[in-house]
Protein backbone atom coordinates (compact mmCIF):
# COMPACT_ATOMS: atom_id res chain seq x y z
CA UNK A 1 11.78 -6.00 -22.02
CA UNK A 2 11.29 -9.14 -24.08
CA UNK A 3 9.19 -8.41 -27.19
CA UNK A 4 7.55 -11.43 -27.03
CA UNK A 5 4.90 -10.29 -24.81
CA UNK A 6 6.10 -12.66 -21.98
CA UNK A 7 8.43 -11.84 -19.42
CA UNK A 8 10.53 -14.38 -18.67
CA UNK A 9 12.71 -15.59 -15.92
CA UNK A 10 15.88 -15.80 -18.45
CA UNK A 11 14.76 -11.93 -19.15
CA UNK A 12 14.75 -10.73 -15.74
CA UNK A 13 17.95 -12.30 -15.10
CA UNK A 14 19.38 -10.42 -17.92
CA UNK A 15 18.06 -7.07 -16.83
CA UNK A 16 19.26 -7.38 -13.25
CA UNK A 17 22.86 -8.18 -14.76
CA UNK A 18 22.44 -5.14 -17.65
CA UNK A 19 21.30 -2.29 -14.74
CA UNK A 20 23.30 -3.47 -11.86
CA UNK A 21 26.46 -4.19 -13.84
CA UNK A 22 26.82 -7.75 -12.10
CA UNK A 23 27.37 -10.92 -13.91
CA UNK A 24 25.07 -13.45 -15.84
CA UNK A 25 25.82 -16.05 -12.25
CA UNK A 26 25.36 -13.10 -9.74
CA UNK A 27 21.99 -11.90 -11.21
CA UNK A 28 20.44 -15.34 -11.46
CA UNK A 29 21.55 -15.48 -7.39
CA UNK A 30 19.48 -12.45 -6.52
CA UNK A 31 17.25 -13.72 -8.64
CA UNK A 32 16.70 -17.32 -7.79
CA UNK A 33 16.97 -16.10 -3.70
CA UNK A 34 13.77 -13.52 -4.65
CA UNK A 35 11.54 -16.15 -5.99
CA UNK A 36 12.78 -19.29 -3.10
CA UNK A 37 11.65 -16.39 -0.33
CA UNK A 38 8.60 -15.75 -2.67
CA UNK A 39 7.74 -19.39 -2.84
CA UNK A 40 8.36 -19.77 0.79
CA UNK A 41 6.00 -17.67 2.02
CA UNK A 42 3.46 -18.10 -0.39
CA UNK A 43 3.54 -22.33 0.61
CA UNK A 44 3.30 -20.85 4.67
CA UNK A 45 0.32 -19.55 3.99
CA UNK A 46 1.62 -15.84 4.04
CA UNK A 47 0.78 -13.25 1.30
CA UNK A 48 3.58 -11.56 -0.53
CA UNK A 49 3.38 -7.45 -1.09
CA UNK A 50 5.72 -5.79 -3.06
CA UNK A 51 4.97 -1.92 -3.17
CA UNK A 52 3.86 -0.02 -6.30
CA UNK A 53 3.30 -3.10 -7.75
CA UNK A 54 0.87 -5.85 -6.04
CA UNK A 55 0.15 -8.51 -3.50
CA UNK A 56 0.17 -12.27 -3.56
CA UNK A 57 -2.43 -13.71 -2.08
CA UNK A 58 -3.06 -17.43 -0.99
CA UNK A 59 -6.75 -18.23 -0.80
CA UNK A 60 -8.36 -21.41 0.38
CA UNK A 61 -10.96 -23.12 -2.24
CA UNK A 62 -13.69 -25.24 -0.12
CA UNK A 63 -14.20 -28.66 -1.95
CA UNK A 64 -17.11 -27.88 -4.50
CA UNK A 65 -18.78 -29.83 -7.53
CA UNK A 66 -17.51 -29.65 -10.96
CA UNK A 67 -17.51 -31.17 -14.90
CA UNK A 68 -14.94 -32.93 -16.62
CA UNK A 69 -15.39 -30.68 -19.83
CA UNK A 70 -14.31 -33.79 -22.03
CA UNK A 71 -17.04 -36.49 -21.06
CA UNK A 72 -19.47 -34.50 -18.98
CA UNK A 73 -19.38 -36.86 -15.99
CA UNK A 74 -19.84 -34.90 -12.57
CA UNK A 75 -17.45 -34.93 -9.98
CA UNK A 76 -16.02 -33.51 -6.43
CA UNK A 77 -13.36 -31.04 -6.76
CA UNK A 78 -11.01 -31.43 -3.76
CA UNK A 79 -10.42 -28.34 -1.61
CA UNK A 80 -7.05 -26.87 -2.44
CA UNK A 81 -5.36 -23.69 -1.99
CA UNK A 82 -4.41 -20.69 -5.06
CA UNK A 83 -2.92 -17.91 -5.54
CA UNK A 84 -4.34 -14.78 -6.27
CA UNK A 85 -2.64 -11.33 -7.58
CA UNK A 86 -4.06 -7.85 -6.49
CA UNK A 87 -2.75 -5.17 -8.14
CA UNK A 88 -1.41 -1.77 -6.59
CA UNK A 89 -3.04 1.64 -7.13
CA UNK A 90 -0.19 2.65 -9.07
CA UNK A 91 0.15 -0.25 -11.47
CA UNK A 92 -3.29 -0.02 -12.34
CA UNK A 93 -2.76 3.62 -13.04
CA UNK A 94 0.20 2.79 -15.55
CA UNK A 95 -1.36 -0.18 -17.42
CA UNK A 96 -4.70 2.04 -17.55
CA UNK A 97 -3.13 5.73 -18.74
CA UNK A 98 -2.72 7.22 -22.37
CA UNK A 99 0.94 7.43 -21.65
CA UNK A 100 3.14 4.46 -22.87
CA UNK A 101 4.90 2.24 -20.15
């Protein structure tokens, strides 16, 4: 776990080599294969759930009125689509107890 506070591809790729016993090349595979099927079914619409830990959501935002912050001029912000993060039960329980992770 990086001590940096942010986990970070590189890091994962690392730890996936370190606990499986496979190579620097072989890890960033599994790796890079995860987060293509990931990305690919987040841009089909489709929501992502990976037990114990959460659920990727893609949500539609309706076009709606906004503010440039920097000159205060009012404008139309186009509909689009995000993605949201739910977390499991479980996680919530870990990043919420007295115990440390």
């Amino acid at each position: 776990m990086p001590r940096s506070g942010t986990l970070t591809k590189a890091h994962i790729i690392d730890a996936v080599a370190e606990a499986n016993g496979y190579t620097r090349n072989q890890s960033f595979e599994i790796v890079e294969i995860l987060l293509e099927h990931t990305k690919a079914a987040l841009e089909s619409g489709d929501d992502v759930l990976t037990s114990s830990f959460g659920k990727f959501c893609v949500k539609k935002k309706d076009e709606r009125r906004g503010r440039n912050p920097a000159t205060g001029k009012d404008l139309i912000l186009s509909p689009r689509k995000v993605v949201t993060f739910k977390w499991s039960g479980k996680l919530k329980e870990k990043l919420n107890s007295k115990k440390p992770l």
